[in-house]
Structures are given as structure tokens and as C-alpha cells.
Protein backbone atom coordinates (compact mmCIF):
# COMPACT_ATOMS: atom_id res chain seq x y z
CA UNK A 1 0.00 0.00 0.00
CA UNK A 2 2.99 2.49 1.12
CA UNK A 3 4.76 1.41 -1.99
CA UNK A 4 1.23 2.42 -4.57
CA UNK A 5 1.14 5.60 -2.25
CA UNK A 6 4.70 6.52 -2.99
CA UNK A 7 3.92 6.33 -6.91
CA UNK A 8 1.29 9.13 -6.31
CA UNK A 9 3.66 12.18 -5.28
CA UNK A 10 3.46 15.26 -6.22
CA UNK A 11 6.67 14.66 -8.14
CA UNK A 12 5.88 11.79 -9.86
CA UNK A 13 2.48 13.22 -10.78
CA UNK A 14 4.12 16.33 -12.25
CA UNK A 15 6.88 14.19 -14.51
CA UNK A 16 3.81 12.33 -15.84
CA UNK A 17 1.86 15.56 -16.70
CA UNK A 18 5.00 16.71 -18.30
CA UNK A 19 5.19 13.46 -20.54
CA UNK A 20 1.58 13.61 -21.32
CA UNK A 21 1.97 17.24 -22.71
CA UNK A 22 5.09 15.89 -24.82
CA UNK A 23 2.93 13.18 -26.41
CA UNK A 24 -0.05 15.34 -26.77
CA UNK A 25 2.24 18.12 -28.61
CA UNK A 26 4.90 16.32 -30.41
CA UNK A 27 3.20 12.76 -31.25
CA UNK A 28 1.03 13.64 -34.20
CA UNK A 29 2.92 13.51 -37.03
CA UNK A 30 6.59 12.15 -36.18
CA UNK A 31 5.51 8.27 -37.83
CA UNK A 32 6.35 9.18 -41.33
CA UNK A 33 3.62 8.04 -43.97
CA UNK A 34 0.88 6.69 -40.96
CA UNK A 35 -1.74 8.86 -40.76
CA UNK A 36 -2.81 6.74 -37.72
CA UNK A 37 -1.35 9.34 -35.27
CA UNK A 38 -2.48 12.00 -37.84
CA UNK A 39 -5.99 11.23 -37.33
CA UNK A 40 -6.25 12.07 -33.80
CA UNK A 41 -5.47 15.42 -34.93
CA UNK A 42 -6.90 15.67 -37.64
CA UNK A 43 -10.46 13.53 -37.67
CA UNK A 44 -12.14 15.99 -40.80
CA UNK A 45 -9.31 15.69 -43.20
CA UNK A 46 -9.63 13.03 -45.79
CA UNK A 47 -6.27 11.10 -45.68
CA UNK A 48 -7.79 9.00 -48.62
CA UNK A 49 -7.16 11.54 -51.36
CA UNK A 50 -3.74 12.33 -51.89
CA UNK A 51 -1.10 13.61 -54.48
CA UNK A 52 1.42 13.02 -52.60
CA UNK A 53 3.72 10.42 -51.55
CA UNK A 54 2.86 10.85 -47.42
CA UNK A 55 6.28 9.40 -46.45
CA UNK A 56 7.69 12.78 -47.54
CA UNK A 57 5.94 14.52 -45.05
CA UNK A 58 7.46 15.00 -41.60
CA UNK A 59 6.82 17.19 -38.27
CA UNK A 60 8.65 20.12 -37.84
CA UNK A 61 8.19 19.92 -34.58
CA UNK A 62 5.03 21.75 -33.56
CA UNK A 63 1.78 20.25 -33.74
CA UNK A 64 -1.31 21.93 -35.55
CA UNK A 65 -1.49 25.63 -35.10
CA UNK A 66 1.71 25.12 -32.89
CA UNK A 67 2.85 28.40 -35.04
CA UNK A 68 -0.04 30.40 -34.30
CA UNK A 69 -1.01 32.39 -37.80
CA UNK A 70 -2.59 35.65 -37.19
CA UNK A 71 -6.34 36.00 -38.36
CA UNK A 72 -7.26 39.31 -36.93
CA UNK A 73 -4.04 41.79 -38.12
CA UNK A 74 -3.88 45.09 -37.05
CA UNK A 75 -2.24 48.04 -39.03
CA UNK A 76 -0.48 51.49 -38.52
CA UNK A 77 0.15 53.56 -41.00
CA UNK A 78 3.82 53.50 -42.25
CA UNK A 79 4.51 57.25 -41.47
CA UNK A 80 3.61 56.22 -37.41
CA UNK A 81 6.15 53.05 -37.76
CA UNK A 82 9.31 53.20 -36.36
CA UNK A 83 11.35 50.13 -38.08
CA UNK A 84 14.67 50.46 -39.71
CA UNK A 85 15.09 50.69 -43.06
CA UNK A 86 16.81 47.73 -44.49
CA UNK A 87 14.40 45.14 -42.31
CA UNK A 88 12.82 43.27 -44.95
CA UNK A 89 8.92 42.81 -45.49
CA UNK A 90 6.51 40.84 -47.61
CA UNK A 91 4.84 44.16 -49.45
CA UNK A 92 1.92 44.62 -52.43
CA UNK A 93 -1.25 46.38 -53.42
CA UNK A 94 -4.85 45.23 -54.43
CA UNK A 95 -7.26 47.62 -55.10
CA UNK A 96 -5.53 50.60 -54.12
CA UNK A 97 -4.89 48.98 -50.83
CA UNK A 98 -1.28 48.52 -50.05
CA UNK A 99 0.08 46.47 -47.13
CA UNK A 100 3.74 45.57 -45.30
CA UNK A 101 4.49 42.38 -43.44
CA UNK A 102 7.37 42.67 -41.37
CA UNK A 103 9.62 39.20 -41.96
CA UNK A 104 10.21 40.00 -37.74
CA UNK A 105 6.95 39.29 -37.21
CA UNK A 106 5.70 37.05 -39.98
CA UNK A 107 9.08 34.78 -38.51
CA UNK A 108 6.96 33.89 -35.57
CA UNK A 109 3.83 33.36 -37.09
CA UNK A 110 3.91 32.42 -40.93
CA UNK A 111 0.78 33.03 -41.85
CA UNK A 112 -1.59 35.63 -41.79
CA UNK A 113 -5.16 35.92 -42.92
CA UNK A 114 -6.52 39.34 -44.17
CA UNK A 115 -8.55 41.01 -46.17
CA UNK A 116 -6.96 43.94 -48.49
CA UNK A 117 -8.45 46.05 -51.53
CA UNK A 118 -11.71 44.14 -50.11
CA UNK A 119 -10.09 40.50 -51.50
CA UNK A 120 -9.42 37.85 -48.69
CA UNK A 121 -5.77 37.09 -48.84
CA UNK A 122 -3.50 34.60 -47.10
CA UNK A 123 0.42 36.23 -47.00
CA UNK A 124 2.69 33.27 -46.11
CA UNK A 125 6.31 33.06 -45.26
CA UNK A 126 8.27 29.79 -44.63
CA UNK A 127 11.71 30.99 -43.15
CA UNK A 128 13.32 27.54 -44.24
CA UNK A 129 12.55 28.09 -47.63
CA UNK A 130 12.97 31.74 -47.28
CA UNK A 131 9.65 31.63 -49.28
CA UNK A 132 7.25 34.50 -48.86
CA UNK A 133 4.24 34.21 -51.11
CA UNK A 134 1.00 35.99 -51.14
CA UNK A 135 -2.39 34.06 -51.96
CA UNK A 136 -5.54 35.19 -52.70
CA UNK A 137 -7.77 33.18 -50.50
CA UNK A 138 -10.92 32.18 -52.41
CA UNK A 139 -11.33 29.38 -54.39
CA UNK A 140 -14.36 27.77 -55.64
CA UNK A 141 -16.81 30.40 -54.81
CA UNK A 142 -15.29 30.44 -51.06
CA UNK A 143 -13.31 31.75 -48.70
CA UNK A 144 -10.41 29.75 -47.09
CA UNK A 145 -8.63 30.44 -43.93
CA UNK A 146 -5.43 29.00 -43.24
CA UNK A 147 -3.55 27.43 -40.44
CA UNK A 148 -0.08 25.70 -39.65
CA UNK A 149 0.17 21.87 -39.63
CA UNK A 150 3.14 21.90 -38.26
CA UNK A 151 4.61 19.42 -40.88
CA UNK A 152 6.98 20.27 -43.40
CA UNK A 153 7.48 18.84 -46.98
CA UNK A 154 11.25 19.28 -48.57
CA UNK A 155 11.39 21.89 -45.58
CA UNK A 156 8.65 23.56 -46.91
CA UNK A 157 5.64 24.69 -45.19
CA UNK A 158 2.41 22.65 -45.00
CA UNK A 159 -0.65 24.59 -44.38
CA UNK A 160 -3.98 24.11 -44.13
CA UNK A 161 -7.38 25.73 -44.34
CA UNK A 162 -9.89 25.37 -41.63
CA UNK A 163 -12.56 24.76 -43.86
CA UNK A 164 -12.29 21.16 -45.22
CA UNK A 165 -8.64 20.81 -42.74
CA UNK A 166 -6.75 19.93 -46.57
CA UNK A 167 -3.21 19.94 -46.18
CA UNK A 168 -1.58 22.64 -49.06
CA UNK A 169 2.23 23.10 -50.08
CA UNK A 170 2.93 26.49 -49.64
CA UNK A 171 5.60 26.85 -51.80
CA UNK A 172 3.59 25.74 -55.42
CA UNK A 173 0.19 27.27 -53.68
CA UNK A 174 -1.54 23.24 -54.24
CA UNK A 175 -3.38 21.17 -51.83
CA UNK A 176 -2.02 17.98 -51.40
CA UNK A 177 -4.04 16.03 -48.90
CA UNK A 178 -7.45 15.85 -48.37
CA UNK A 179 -11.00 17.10 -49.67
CA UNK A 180 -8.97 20.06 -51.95
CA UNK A 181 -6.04 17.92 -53.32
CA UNK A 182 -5.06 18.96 -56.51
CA UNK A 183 -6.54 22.99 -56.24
CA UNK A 184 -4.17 25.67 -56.51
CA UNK A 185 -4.51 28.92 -55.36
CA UNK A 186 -3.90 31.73 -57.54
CA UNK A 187 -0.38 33.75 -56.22
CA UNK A 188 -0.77 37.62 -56.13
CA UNK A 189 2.46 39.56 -56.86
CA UNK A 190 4.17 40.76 -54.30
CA UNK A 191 7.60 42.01 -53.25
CA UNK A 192 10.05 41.15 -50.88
CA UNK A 193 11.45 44.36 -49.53
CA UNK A 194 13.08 46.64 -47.58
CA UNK A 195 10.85 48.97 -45.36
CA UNK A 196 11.90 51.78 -46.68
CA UNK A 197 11.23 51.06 -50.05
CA UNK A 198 8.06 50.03 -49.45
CA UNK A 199 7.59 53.35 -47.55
CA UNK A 200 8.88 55.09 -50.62
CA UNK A 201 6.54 53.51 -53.20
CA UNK A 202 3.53 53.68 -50.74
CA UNK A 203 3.53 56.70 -48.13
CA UNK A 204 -0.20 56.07 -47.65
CA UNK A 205 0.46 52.28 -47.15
CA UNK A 206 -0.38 49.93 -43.76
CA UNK A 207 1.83 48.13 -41.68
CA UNK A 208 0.99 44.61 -39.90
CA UNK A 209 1.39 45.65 -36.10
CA UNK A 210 2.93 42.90 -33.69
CA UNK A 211 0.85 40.96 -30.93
CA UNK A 212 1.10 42.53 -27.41
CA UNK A 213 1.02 38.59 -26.68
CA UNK A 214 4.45 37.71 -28.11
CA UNK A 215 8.04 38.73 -27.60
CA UNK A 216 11.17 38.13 -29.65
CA UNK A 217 9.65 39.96 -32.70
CA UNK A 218 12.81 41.10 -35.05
CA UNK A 219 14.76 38.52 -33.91
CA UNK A 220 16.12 35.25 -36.10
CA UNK A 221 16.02 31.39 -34.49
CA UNK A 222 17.74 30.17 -37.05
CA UNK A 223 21.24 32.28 -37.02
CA UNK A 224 23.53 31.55 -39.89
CA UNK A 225 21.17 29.22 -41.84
CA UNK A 226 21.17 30.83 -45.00
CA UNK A 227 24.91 30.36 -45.41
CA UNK A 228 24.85 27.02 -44.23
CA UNK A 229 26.03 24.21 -45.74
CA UNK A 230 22.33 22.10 -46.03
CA UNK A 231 19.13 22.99 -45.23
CA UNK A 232 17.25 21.83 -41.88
CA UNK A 233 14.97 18.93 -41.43
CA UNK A 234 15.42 18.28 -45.40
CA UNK A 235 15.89 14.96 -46.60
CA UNK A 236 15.70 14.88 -50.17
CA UNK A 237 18.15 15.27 -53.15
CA UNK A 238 20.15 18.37 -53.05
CA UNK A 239 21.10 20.44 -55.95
CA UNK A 240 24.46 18.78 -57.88
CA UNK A 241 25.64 21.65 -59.42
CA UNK A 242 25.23 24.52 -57.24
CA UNK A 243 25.30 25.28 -52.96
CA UNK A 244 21.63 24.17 -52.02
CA UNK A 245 21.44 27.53 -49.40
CA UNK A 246 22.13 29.92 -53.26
CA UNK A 247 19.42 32.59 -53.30
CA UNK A 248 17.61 32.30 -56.62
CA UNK A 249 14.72 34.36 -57.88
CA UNK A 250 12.27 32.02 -59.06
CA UNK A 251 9.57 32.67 -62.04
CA UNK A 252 7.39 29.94 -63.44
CA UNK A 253 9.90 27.10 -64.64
CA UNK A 254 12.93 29.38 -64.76
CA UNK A 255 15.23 30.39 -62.17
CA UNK A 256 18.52 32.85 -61.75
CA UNK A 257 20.87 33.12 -59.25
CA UNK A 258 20.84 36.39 -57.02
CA UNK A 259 24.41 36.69 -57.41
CA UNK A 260 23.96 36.65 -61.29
CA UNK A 261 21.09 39.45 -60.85
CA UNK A 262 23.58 41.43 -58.59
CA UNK A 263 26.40 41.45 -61.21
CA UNK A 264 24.13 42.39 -64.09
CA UNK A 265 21.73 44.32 -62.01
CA UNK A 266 19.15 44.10 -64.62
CA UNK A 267 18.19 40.88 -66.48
CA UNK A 268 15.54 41.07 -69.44
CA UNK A 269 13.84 38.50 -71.31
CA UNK A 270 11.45 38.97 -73.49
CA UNK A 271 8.97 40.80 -71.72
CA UNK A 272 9.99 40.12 -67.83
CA UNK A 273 12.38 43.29 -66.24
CA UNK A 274 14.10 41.63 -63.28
CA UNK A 275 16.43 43.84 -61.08
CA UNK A 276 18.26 43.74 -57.71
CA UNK A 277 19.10 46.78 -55.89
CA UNK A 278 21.26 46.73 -52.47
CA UNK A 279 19.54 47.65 -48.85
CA UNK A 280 17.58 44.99 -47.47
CA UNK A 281 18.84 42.55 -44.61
CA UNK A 282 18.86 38.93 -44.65
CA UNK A 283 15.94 37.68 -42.27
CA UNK A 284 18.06 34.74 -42.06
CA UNK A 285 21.84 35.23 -41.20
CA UNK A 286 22.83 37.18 -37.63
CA UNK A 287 20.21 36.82 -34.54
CA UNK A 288 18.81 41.02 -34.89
CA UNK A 289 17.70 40.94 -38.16
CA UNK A 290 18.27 44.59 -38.95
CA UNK A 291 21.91 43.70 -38.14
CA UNK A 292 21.99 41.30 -41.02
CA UNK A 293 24.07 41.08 -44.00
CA UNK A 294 22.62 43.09 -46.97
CA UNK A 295 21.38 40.59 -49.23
CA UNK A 296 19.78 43.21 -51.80
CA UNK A 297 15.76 44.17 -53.04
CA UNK A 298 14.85 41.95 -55.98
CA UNK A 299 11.75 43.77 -57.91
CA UNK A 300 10.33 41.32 -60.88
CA UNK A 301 8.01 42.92 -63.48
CA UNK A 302 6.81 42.33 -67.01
CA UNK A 303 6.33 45.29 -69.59
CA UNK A 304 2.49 46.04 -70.77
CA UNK A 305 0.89 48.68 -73.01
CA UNK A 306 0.18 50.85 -69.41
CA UNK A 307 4.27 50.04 -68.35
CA UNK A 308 5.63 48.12 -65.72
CA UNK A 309 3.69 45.61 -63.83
CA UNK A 310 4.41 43.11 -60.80
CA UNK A 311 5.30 39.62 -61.97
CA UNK A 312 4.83 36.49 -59.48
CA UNK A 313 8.05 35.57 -58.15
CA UNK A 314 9.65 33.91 -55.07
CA UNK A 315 12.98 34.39 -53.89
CA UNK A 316 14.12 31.35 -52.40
CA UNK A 317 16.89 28.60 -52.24
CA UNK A 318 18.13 26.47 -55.03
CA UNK A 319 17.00 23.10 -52.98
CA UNK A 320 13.66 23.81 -52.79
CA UNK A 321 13.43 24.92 -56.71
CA UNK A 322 15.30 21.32 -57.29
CA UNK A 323 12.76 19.44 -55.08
CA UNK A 324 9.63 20.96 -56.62
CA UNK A 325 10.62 22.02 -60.04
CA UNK A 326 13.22 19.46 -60.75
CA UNK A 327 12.93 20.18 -64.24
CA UNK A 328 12.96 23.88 -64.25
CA UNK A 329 16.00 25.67 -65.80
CA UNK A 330 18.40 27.85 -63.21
CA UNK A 331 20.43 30.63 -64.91
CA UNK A 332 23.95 31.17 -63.69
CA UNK A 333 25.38 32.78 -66.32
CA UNK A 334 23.50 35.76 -68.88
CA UNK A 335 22.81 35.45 -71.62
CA UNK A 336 22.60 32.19 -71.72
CA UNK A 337 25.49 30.33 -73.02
CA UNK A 338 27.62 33.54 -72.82
């Protein structure tokens, strides 16, 4: 009896609450390819349909919504912000409405759900991909919000949206799991830029305010990864003729290097104008992110009868354009063949 007492102590209790809460948070997801554990989590999402090969998906650690996104964002106008110049930020306009996501906040969060120029959007950022993409949210004749698995795919970000709980790869804007697999969301150009460019071009323009609730915002978890040697939590086939952490600027099937845009400073081909200016920090290099190394303002654009207009782009890393477009075309030198 003393001995079935002396399992019930306060101490003992506590170590199993503690290993509870570790199951509960970290369990769903880390058996590659089951969605046994998955569907504890997730009981609405239709593991049946799939265009994916599951095994490739793997936890990065949190479990859903683990990475809270933010779904009611608050603005200030740019003149009443005080960030510095070079930070960078996820930036366009729809409908006359223009709007800035600081990479300092959108680090902590990844997603955000909003509604600009009267058009619900979803502005994404997945800092291992250094991927920031903008979505416009309805599809079908409805509106999606989105959450955070807490999975990754070739280090990418999985998603989801709250209405069916389909898993979707941020990176080619497709849902791969569930009720939605095989929809794609349609990207909306957008820039990846320093503040005070975007303060430049838009004087009238919004800023996404932080959360009184969270701390840390400007800062980097994951010093030094963009010049590291391989990417983390990635286990696929890395790039064979190129460092898989290069910077490329990605369009459609084609890709060139940033350090081939910064020689040039202006690439042209046919009717796409892609240039690279210095002054924006890497969100991904030193711990303060305005302390970063400048890693330069990449502005993609394609020429029409009324001048130039924003192109959909990504600026990312050359082993996540090998793992998703493995038979896209990456330019290193220009023109090509010179």
C-alpha cells in the first residue's frame, strides 16, 4: 500500500503531466507516412485523397497551429512606424490597398489571414525556404482560412485551411491532402522588400502591427542558416551543381541566381524586367535581423501597353526549386550560353 502511495507524489504526478503534454504536442505527425497518429489530430481531413507520396511529409516539430497564424491583423500607417530601413517585409497592393508584413513578425507566425483592396488574402512566409508568397484566399466560390500543420514537406511549409482541414504546399500554392487535393490557389504579386522602399513607393500604405502577446519579434532562431552548408529537417536530393542555401529568384519554370542578378543588375527576357538593388537585410543570417548582412531588393516585373507591372516571383533557395521544379531551368550565367 505504502509502496502504490509513494507512486502518487506530487513529483511523480508532475513528470507524468509533463510526458503527457510531450505526447499530446509532439506525437502527431513524427511516424512518417501513418496517418494513424495524424488522425487524432486531424479527424475531418480526408487522408484517402492524396497527391502526394505521405512518407515525404514529416513534423517540424510543432503540432497543428503550434505556429499560431494571425487571423485578426492590425495596421499602422507607415509614417507612425518606427522600423529600420533595411528590415525586410513581404509588401503589395490590391485595389488601391497597399500592405507591409514585417519578416520579424511574420518569422513567428507564418501566416496571416486578411482582407486587403476588399479581396481575402492569405500572405505566407516559410523561413526555411525563405519563401514569402501571397495568396488570394478564395477558391471555388469560397473563402479559405489557413492554419499551420506543423509538418513540413522538402522543408517547406504545409498549411492548411480550416474549412475542409486539406493539407496545401505552400511553396507551389496546391493542396495535397485531403478534400482540396489537386486545387491551386492563384499567387498575387508581391515584393520582398526593404521597409523603406516600401515606404517610398507607398507613403499612404499599412503596416501589420505585432501581438502585445508575443516577444522576440525582429529577432532570427535560425542564425547563420542561409549560409549554411544544407538545409534543416530536409531529406531529399540536393542540388548537384550549385550550394543548395544559393538565393535564386524564381519565375514559373525558370530560375537565376541572385548573385547573377547582382552582377548584371538588370536581367531582361522577353517581356519580364528583373532587377536587384542593395539595402535589405537577410531575415536569415545574424540573430537582430536589422543587423543582417545586406542581401539586396529583388523587384520582378513584365512590360504592358500601361508600363511596368508586378510579376509572381519567389525568392528562395536552389533546394527547394530542385525538389519541386526538378525540371525547371536555373540561370547562372546571362545570356545564356555567354
Amino acid at each position: 500500500m505504502q509502496m502504490i502511495k509513494s507512486l502518487f507524489t506530487f513529483k511523480n504526478l508532475m513528470w507524468v503531466a509533463v510526458l503527457l503534454f510531450f505526447v499530446w504536442w509532439f506525437m502527431p505527425g513524427l511516424l512518417p507516412g501513418s496517418t494513424l497518429m495524424w488522425k487524432v489530430s486531424w479527424p475531418k481531413t480526408d487522408f484517402t485523397k492524396t497527391s502526394i507520396d505521405t512518407g515525404d511529409i514529416m513534423s517540424g516539430g510543432p503540432r497543428k497551429d503550434g505556429i499560431p497564424s494571425i487571423d485578426d491583423p492590425t495596421f499602422k500607417p507607415v509614417a507612425e512606424v518606427k522600423l529600420a530601413d533595411t528590415v525586410p517585409v513581404i509588401s503589395f497592393q490590391l485595389n488601391g490597398d497597399a500592405r507591409a508584413y514585417p519578416l520579424g513578425i511574420l518569422m513567428s507566425h507564418e501566416i496571416v489571414n486578411d482582407r486587403v483592396g476588399g479581396v481575402k488574402v492569405t500572405v505566407t512566409y516559410c523561413p526555411l525556404c525563405n519563401s514569402g508568397i501571397v495568396f488570394d484566399a478564395r477558391i471555388d466560390g469560397r473563402e479559405l482560412e489557413f492554419g499551420t500543420t506543423g509538418k513540413l514537406r522538402n522543408s517547406d511549409l504545409v498549411m492548411y485551411d480550416r474549412q475542409t482541414e486539406s493539407w496545401w504546399q505552400q511553396f507551389m500554392g496546391e493542396a495535397i491532402v485531403g478534400e482540396m487535393t489537386g486545387k491551386r490557389l492563384k499567387m498575387i504579386p508581391s515584393r520582398m522588400e526593404s521597409f523603406a522602399r516600401f515606404k517610398e513607393r507607398f507613403p499612404n500604405g499599412q503596416v501589420l502591427e505585432p501581438s502585445s502577446s508575443f516577444r522576440g519579434y525582429g529577432s532570427n532562431p535560425y542564425v547563420g542558416y542561409d549560409t549554411s552548408r544544407t538545409p534543416f529537417l530536409f531529406r531529399g536530393d540536393l542540388p548537384s551543381d550549385m550550394p543548395a542555401m544559393t538565393r535564386l529568384v524564381v519565375v514559373g519554370q525558370e530560375a537565376w541566381t541572385v548573385a547573377l542578378l547582382r552582377k548584371h543588375k538588370k536581367i531582361e527576357k522577353g517581356d519580364l524586367v528583373i532587377s536587384w538593388t542593395p539595402g535589405q537585410n537577410s531575415a536569415l543570417d545574424k540573430r537582430s535581423i536589422e543587423e543582417s548582412r545586406d542581401v539586396g531588393n529583388v523587384v520582378v516585373q513584365r512590360k504592358t501597353k500601361d508600363g511596368l507591372v508586378d510579376e509572381v516571383h519567389d525568392v528562395t533557395f536552389a533546394f527547394v526549386f530542385n525538389a519541386f521544379k526538378p525540371d525547371g531551368k536555373v540561370h547562372t550565367t546571362w545570356p545564356p550560353d555567354s
